[in-house]
C-alpha atoms as a PDB file:
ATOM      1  CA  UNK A   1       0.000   0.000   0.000  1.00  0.00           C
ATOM      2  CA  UNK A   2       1.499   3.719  -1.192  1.00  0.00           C
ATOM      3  CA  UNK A   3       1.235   6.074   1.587  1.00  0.00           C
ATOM      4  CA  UNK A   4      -0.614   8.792  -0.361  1.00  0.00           C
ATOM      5  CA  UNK A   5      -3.669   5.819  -0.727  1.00  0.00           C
ATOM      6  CA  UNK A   6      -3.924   6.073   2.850  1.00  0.00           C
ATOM      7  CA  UNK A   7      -2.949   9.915   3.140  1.00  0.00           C
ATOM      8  CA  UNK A   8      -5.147  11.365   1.182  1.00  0.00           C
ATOM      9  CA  UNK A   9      -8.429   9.843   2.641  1.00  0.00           C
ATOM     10  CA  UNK A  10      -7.126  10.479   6.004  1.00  0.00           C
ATOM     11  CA  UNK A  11      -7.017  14.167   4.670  1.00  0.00           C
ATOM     12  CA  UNK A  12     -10.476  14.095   3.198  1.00  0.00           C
ATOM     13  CA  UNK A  13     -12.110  13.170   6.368  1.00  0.00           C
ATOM     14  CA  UNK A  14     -10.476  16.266   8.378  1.00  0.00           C
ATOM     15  CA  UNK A  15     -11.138  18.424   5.509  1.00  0.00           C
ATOM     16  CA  UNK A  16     -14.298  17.442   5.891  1.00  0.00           C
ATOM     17  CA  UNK A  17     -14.973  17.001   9.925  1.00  0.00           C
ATOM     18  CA  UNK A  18     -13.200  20.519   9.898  1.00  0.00           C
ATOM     19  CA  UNK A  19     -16.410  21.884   7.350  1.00  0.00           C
ATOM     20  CA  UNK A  20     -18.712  20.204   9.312  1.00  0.00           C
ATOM     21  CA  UNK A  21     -17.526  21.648  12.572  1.00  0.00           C
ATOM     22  CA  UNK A  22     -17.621  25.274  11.014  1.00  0.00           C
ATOM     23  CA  UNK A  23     -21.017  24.295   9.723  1.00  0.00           C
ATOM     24  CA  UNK A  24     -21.897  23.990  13.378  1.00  0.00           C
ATOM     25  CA  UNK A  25     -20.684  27.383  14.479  1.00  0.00           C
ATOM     26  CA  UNK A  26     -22.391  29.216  12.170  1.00  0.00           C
ATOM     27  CA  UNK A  27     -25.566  27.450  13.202  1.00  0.00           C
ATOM     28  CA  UNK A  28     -25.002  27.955  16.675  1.00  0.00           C
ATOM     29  CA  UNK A  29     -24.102  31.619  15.849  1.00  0.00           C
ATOM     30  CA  UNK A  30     -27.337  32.384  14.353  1.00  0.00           C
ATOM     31  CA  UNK A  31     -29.225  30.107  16.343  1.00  0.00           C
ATOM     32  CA  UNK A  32     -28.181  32.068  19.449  1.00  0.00           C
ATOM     33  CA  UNK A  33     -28.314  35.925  17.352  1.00  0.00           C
ATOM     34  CA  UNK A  34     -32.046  34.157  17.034  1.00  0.00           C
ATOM     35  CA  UNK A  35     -33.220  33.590  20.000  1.00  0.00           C
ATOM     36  CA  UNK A  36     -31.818  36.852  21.469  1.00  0.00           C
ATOM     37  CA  UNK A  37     -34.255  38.620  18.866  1.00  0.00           C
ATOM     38  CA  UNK A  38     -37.033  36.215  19.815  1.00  0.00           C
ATOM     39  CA  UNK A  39     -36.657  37.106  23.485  1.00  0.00           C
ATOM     40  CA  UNK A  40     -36.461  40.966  22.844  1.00  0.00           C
ATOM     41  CA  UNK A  41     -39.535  40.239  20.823  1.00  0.00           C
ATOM     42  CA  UNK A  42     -41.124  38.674  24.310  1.00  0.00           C
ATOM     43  CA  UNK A  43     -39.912  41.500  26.328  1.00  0.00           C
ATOM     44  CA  UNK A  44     -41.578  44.227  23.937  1.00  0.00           C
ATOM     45  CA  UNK A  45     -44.959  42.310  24.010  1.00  0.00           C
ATOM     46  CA  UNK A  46     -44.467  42.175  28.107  1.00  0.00           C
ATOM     47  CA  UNK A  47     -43.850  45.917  27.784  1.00  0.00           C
ATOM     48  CA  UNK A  48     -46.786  46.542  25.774  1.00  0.00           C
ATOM     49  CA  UNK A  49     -48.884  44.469  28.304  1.00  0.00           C
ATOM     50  CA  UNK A  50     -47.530  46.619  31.246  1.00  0.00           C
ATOM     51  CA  UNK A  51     -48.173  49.907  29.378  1.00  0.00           C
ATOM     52  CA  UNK A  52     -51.868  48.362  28.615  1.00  0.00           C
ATOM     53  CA  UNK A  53     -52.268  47.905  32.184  1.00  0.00           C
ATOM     54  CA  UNK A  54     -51.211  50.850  33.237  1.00  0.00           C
ATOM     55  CA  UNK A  55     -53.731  53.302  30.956  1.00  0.00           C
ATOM     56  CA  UNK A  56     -56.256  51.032  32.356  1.00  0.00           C
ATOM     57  CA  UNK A  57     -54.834  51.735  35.696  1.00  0.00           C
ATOM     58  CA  UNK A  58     -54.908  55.301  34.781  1.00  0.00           C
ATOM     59  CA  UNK A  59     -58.371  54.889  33.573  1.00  0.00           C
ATOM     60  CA  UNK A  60     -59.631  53.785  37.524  1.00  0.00           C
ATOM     61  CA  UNK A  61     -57.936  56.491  39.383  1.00  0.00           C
ATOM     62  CA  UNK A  62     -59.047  59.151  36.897  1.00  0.00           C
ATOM     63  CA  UNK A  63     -62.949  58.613  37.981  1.00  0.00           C
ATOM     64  CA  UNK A  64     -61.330  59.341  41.843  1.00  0.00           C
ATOM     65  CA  UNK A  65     -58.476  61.506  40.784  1.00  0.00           C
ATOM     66  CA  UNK A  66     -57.565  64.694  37.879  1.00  0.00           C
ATOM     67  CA  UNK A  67     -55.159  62.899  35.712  1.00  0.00           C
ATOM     68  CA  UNK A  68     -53.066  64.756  32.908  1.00  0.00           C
ATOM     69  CA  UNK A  69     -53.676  64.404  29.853  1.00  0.00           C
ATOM     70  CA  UNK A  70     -49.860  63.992  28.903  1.00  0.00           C
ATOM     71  CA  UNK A  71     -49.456  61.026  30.752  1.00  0.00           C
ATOM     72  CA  UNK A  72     -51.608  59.044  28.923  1.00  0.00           C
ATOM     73  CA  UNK A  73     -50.372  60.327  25.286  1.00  0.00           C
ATOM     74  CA  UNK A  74     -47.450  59.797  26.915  1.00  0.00           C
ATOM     75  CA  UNK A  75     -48.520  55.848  27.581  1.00  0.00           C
ATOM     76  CA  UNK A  76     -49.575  56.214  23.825  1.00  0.00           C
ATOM     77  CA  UNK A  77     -46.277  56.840  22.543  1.00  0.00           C
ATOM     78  CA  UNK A  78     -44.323  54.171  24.399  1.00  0.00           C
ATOM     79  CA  UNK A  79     -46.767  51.685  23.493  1.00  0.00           C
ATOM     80  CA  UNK A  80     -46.085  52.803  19.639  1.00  0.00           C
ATOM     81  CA  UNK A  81     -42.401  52.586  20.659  1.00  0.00           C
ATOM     82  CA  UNK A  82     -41.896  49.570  22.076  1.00  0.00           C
ATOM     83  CA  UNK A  83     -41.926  47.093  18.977  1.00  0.00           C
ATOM     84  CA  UNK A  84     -39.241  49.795  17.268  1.00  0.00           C
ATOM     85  CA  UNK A  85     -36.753  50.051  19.592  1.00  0.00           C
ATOM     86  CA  UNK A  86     -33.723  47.890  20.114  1.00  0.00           C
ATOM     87  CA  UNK A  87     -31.676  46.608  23.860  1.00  0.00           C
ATOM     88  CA  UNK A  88     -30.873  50.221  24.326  1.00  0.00           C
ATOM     89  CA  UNK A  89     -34.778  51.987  23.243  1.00  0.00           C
ATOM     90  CA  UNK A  90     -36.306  49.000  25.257  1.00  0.00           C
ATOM     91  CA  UNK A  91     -34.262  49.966  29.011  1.00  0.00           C
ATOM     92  CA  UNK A  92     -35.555  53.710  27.977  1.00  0.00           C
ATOM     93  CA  UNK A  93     -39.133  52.350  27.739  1.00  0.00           C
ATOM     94  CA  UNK A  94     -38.983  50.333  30.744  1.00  0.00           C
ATOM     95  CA  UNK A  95     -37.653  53.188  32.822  1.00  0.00           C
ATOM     96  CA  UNK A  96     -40.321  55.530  32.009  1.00  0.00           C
ATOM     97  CA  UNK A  97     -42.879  53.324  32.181  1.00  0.00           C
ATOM     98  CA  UNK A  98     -42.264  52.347  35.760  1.00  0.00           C
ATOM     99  CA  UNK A  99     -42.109  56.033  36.441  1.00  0.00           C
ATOM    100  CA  UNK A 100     -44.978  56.488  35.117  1.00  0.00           C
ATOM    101  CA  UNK A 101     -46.806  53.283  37.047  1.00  0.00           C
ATOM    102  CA  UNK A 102     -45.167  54.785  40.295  1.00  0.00           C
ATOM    103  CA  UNK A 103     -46.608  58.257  39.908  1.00  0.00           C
ATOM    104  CA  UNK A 104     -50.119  56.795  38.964  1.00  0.00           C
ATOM    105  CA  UNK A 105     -49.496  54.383  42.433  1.00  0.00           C
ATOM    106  CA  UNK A 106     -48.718  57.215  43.982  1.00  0.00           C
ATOM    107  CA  UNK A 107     -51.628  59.411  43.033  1.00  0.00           C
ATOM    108  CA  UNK A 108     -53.636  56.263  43.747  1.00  0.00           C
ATOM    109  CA  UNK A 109     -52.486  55.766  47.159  1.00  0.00           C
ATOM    110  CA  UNK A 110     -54.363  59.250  48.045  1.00  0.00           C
ATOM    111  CA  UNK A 111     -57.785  57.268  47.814  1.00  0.00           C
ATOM    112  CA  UNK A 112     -58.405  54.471  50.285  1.00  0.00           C
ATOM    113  CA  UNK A 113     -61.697  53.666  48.578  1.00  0.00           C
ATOM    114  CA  UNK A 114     -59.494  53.195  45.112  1.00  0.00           C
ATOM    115  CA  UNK A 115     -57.436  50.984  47.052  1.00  0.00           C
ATOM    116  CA  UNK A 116     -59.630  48.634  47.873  1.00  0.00           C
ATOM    117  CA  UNK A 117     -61.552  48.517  44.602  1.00  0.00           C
ATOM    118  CA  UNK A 118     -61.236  45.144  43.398  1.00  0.00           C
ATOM    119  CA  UNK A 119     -60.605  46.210  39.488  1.00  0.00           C
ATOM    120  CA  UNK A 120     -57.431  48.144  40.434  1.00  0.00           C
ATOM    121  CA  UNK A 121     -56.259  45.637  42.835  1.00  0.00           C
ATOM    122  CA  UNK A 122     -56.635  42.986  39.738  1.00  0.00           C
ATOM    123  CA  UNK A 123     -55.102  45.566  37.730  1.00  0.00           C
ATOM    124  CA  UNK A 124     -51.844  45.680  40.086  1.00  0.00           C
ATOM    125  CA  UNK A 125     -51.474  41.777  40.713  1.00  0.00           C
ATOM    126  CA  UNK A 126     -51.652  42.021  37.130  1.00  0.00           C
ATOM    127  CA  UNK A 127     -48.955  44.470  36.602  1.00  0.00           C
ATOM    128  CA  UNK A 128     -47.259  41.917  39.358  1.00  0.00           C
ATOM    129  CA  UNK A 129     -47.174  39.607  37.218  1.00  0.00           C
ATOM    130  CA  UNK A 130     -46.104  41.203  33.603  1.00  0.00           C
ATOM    131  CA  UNK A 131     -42.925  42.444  35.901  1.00  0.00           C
ATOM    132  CA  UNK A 132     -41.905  38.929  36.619  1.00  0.00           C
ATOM    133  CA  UNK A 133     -42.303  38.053  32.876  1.00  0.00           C
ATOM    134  CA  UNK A 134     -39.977  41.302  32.088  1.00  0.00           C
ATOM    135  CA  UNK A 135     -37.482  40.063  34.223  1.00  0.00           C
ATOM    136  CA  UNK A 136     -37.321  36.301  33.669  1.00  0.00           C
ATOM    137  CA  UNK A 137     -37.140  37.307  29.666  1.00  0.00           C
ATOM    138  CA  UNK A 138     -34.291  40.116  30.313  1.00  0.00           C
ATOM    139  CA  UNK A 139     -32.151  37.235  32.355  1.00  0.00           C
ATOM    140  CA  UNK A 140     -32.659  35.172  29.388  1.00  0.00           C
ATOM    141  CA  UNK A 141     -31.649  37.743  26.927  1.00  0.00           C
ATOM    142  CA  UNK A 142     -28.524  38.818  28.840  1.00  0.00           C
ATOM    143  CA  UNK A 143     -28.033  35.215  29.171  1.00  0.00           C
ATOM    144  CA  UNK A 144     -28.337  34.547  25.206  1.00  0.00           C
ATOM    145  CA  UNK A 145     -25.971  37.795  24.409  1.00  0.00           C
ATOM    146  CA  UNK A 146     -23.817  36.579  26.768  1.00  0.00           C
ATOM    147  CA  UNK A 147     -22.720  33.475  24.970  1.00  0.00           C
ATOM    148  CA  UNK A 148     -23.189  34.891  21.707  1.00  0.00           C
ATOM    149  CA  UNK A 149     -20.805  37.947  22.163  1.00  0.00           C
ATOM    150  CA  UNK A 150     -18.383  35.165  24.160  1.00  0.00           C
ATOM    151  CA  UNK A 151     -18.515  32.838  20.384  1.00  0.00           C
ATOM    152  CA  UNK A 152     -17.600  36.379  18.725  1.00  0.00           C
ATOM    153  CA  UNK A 153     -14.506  36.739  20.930  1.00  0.00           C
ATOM    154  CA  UNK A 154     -13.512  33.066  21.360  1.00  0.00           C
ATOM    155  CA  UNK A 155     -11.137  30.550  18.630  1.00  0.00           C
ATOM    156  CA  UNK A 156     -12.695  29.097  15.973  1.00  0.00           C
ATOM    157  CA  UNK A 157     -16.063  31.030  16.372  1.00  0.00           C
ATOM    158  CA  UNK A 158     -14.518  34.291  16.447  1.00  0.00           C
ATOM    159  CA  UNK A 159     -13.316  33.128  12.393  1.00  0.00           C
ATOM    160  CA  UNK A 160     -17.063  31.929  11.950  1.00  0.00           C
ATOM    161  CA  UNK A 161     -18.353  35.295  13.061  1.00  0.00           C
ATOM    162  CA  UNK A 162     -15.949  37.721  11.095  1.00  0.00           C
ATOM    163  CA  UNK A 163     -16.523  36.085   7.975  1.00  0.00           C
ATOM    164  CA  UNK A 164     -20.517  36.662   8.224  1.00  0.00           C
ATOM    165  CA  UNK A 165     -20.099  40.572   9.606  1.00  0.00           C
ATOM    166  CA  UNK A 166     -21.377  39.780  12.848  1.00  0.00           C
ATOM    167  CA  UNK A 167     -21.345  41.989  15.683  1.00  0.00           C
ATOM    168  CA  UNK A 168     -21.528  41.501  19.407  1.00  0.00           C
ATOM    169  CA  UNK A 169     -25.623  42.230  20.588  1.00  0.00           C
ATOM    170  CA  UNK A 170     -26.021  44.654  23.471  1.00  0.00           C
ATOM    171  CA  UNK A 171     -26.913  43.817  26.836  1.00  0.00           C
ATOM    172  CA  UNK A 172     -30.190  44.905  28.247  1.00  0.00           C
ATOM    173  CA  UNK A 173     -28.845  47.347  31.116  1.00  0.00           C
ATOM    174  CA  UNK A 174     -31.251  48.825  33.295  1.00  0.00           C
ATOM    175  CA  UNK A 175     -30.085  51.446  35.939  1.00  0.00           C
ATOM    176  CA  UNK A 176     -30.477  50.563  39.199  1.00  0.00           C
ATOM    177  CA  UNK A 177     -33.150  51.925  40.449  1.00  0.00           C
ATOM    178  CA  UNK A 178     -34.954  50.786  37.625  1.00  0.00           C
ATOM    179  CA  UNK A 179     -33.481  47.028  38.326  1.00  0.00           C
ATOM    180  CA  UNK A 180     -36.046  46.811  41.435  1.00  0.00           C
ATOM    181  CA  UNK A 181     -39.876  46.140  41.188  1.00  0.00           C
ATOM    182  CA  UNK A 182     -41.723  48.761  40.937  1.00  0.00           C
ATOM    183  CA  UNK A 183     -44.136  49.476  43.543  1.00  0.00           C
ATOM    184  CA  UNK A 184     -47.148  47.705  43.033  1.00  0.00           C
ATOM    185  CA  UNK A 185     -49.126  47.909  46.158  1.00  0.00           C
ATOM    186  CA  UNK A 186     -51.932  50.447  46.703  1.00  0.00           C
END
């Protein structure tokens, strides 16, 4: 047997094992770039939701309370926001939409009949809940980006990643005041 009969399968199997395994990164690579874009997609619905409850929050205390008018054009405009903004937009909408749900607790903690009205106590379990979702889907953003941007930066995948363009995705940062629940109890 000639040593090239055996060589030159040996070398078509790596040539081909090492395809196949950059075949895999690039899967993984958009399979992760993916999923980070599905989640954001979950957190901008979740947002939505929250600024839905909210107007209808607004909605309760304004038969008990003067309300402006800006804050609820103001609920308007985030809600139109929300599915156009990216990591950055979408830690600007959640911050001013929990200011806005704390000055509309606020207003409705003036009012010990709204309090105990059972629509805005469903309203604020509600709201309870929606925060949860938020965070559980920004962990699993972060989480995503996380070992997406660590494949940009790492040997082979780094290669992988250069040769398609891709850049690392932001993180969802949230300031921290902002990182705590808002107040939800009236």
């Amino acid at each position: 047997m000639d040593v090239t009969t055996i060589l030159i399968p040996i070398i078509a199997v790596v040539f081909v094992a090492a395809i196949l395994y950059f075949i895999s990164i690039y899967n993984r690579l958009y399979s992760l770039r993916n999923s980070a874009e599905a989640t954001l997609g979950q957190i901008r619905v979740a947002l939505k939701k929250r600024l839905d409850m909210i107007e209808q929050l607004v909605d309760v205390v304004k038969s008990y309370a003067k309300f402006e008018k800006e804050t609820l054009e103001r609920i308007t405009s985030l809600r139109t926001e929300v599915f156009k903004a990216g990591a950055a937009g979408l830690g600007d909408i959640d911050r001013e939409s929990r200011m806005i749900l704390n000055g509309v607790v606020a207003v409705a903690e003036n009012y010990p009949t709204l309090r105990a009205s059972e629509p805005a106590q469903k309203l604020m379990e509600a709201i309870r809940d929606v925060e949860d979702e938020i965070a559980r889907q920004r962990y699993t953003y972060n989480n995503i980006t996380q070992e997406f941007n660590t494949m940009l930066d790492t040997i082979p995948s780094k290669f992988v990643a250069s040769w398609r363009r891709m850049v690392k995705l932001e993180y969802l940062k949230f300031e921290e005041e902002v990182e705590k629940r808002p107040e939800t109890k009236l």
